[in-house]
Protein backbone atom coordinates (compact mmCIF):
# COMPACT_ATOMS: atom_id res chain seq x y z
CA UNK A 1 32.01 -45.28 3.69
CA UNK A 2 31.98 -47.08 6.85
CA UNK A 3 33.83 -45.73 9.87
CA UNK A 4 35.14 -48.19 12.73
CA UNK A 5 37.08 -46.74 15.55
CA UNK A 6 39.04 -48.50 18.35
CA UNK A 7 37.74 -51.82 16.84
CA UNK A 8 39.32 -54.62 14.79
CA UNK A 9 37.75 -56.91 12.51
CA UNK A 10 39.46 -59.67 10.44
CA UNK A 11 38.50 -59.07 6.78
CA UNK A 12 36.94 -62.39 6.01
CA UNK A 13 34.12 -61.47 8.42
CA UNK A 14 33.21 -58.34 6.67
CA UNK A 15 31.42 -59.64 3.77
CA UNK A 16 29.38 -61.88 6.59
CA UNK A 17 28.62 -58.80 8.56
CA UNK A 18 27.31 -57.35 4.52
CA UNK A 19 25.48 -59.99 4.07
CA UNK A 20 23.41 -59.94 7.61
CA UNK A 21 23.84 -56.66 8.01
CA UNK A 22 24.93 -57.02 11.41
CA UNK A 23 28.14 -55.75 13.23
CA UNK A 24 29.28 -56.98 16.21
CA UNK A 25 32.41 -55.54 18.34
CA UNK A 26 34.50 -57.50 20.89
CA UNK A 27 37.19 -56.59 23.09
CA UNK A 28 38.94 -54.47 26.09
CA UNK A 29 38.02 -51.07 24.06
CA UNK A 30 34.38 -52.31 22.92
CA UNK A 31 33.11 -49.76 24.97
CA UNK A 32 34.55 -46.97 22.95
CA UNK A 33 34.15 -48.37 19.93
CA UNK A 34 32.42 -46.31 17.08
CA UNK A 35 30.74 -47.26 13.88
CA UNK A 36 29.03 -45.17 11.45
CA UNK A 37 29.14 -44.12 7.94
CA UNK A 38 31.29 -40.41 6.69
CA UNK A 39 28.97 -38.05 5.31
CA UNK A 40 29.66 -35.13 3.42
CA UNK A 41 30.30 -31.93 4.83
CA UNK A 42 27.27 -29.94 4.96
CA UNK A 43 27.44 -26.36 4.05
CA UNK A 44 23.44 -25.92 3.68
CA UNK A 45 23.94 -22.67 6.85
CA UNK A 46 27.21 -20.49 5.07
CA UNK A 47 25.46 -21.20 1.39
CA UNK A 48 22.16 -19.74 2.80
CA UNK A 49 24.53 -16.72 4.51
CA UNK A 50 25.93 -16.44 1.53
CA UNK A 51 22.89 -15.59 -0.36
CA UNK A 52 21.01 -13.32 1.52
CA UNK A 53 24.38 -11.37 1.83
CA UNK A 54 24.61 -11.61 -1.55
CA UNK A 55 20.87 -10.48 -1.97
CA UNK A 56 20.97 -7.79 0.22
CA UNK A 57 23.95 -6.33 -1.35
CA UNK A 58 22.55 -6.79 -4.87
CA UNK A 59 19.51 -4.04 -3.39
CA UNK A 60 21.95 -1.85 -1.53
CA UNK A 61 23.80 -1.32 -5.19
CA UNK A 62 21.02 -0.96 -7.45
CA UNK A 63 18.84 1.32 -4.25
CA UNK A 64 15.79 -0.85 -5.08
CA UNK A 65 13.84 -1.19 -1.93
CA UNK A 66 13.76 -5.45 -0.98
CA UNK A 67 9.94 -6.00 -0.51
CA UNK A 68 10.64 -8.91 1.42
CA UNK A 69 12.18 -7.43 4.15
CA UNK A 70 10.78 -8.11 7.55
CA UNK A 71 10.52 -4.77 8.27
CA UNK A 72 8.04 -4.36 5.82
CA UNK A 73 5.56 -6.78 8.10
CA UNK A 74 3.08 -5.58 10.10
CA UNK A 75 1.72 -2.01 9.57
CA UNK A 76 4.99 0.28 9.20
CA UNK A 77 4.47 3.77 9.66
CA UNK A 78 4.12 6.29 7.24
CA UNK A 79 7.49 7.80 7.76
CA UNK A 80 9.10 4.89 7.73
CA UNK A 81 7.44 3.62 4.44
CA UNK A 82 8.91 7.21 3.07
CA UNK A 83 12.30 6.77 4.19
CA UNK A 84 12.36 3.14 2.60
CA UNK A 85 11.17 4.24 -0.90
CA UNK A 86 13.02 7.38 -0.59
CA UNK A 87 16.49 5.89 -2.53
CA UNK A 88 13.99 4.78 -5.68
CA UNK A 89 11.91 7.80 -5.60
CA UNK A 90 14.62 9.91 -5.98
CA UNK A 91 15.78 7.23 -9.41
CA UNK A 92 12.36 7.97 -10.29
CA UNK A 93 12.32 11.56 -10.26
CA UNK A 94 15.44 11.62 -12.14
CA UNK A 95 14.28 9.87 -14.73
CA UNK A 96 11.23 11.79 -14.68
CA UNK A 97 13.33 14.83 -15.58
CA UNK A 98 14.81 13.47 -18.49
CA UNK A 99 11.40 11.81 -19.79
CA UNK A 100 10.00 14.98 -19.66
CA UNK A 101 13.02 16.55 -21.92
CA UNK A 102 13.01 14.18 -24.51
CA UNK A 103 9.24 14.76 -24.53
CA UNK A 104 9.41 18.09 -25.05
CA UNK A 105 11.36 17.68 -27.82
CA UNK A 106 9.03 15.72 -29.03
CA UNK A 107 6.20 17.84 -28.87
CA UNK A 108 8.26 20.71 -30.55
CA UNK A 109 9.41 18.99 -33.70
CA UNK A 110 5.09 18.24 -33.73
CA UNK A 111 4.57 21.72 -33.41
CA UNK A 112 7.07 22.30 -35.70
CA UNK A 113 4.48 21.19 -38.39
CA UNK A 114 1.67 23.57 -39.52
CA UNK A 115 -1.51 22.98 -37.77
CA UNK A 116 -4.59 24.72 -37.44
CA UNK A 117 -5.08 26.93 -34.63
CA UNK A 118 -2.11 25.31 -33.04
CA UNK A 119 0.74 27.65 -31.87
CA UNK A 120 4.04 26.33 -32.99
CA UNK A 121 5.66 27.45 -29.62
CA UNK A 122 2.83 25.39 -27.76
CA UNK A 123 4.88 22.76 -26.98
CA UNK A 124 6.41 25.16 -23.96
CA UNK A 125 3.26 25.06 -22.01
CA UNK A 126 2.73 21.23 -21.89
CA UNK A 127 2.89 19.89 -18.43
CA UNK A 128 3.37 16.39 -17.65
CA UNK A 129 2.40 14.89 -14.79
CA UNK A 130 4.45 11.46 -13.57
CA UNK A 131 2.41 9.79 -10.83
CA UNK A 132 4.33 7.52 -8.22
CA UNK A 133 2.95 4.52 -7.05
CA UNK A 134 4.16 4.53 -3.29
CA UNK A 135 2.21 3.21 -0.40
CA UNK A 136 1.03 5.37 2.09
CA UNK A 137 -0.83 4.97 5.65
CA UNK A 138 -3.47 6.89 5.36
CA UNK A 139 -4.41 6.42 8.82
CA UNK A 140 -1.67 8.71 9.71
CA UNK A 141 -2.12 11.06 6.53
CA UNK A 142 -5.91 11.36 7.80
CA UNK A 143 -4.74 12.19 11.23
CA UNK A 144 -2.74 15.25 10.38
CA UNK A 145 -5.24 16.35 8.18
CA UNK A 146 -7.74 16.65 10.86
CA UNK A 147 -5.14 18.04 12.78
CA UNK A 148 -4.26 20.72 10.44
CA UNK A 149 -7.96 21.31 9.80
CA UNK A 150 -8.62 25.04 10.56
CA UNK A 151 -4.73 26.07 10.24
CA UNK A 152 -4.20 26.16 6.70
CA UNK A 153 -6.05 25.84 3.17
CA UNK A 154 -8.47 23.18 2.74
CA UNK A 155 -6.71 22.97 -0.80
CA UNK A 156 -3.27 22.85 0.72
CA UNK A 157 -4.75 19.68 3.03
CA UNK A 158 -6.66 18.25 0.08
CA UNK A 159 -2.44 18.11 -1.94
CA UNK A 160 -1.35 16.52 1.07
CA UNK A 161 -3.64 13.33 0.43
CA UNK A 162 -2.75 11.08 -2.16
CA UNK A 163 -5.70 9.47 -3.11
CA UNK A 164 -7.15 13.17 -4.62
CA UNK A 165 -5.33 13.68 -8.15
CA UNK A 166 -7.45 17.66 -8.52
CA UNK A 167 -8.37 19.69 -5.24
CA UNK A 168 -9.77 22.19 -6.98
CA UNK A 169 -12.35 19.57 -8.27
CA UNK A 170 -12.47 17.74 -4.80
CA UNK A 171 -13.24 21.42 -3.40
CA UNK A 172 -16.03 22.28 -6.22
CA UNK A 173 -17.82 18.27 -5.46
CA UNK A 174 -18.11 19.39 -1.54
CA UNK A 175 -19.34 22.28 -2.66
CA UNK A 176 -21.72 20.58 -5.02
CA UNK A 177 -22.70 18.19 -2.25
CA UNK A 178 -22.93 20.63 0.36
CA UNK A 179 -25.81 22.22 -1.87
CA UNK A 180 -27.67 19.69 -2.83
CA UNK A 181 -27.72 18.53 1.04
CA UNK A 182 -29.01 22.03 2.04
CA UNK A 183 -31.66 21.87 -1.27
CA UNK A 184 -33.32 18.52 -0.04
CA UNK A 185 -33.34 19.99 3.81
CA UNK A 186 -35.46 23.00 2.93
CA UNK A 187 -37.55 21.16 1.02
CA UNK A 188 -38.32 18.99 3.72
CA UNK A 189 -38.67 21.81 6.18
CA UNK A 190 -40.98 23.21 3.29
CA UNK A 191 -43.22 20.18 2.94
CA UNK A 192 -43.37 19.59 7.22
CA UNK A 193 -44.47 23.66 6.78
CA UNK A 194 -46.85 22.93 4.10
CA UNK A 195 -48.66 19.85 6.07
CA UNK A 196 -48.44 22.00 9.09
CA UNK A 197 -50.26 24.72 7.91
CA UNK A 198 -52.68 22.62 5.87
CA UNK A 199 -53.71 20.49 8.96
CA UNK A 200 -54.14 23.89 10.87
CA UNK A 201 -56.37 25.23 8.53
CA UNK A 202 -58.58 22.29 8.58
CA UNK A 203 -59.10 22.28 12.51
CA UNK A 204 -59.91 26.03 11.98
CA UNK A 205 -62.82 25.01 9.54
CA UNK A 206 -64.32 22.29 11.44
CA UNK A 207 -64.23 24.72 14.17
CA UNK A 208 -66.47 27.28 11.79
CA UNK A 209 -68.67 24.68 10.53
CA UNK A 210 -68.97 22.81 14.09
CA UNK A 211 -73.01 21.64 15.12
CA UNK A 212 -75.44 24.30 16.46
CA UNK A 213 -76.38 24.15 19.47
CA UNK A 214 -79.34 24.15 21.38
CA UNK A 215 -80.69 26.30 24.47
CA UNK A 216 -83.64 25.39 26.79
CA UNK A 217 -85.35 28.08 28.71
């Protein structure tokens, strides 16, 4: 719809100024005349208000952590990444606790049933083990390692990492490495020993077995 203010125009010239397209004001007021065509309100800024409140509130309520937060850009510390995750770990350890029930019940009507060299009470020492997937920055997690290095367990360090699933077995592999290391280093020291020795022995022979020599009176 076409809006004209402070203008008048007799209606047998508005199919003319249709037709040409053209519109052409005269008068006193010309100056503040207006033309131009009604448009719809637009409500594009409150609809988008509306649904990130909308969004936002659907996370708060269910305490699922948005991953498209702007917070999350950047490298967040490791702290921080905790505190964010901490509302669904704690859903996740609940349900944890009750997966681990209904397994055990599980187990024990198995048990229940005669098998050899199976306990039927065997289902009490079962452990189950649920494994979060939460990231971590292990720049910081390395950095209070070495920190702590010296101050407490290596196996109580090696738990705080989450990358190692068995310290014991983490502890046993350095071990491991640690002697194979110290293996190929004596046998090196052996062999430069060896060649040592060797080439001293020859220089003491050629010495024995140097030429005569001859005196002139």
């Amino acid at each position: 719809m076409l809006l004209i203010k402070n203008a008048s125009i007799d209606s047998d010239k508005i199919a003319d100024m249709k037709d040409n397209r053209l519109l052409n004001i005269k008068g006193q007021s010309a100056g503040d005349s207006d033309a131009r065509y009604l448009d719809r309100p637009d409500a594009d800024t409150s609809q988008e208000n509306l649904i990130n409140r909308l969004s936002n509130g659907i996370y708060e309520i269910s305490n699922v952590t948005n991953l498209n937060d702007e917070s999350f850009s950047g490298n967040p510390s490791g702290v921080s990444l905790r505190l964010k995750y901490q509302a669904m770990q704690n859903m996740a350890r609940d349900k944890s606790l009750k997966f681990r029930s209904a397994l055990r019940k599980v187990f024990q009507c198995v048990f229940a049933v005669s098998y050899a060299d199976v306990p039927t009470d065997a289902w009490r020492e079962l452990q189950f083990k649920f494994t979060q997937d939460v990231p971590t920055n292990l720049l910081e997690d390395g950095q209070a390692v070495n920190y702590l290095y010296g101050k407490i367990s290596n196996k109580t360090l090696f738990k705080q990492l989450p990358f190692i699933e068995d310290p014991d077995a983490e502890m046993e592999q350095i071990k491991q490495e640690q002697r194979e290391m110290q293996d190929a280093t004596a046998e090196v020291v052996k062999k430069a020993l060896s060649q040592a020795q060797t080439d001293q022995q020859k220089a003491g022979v050629a010495d024995d077995n140097g030429p005569a020599r001859t005196t002139v009176d």
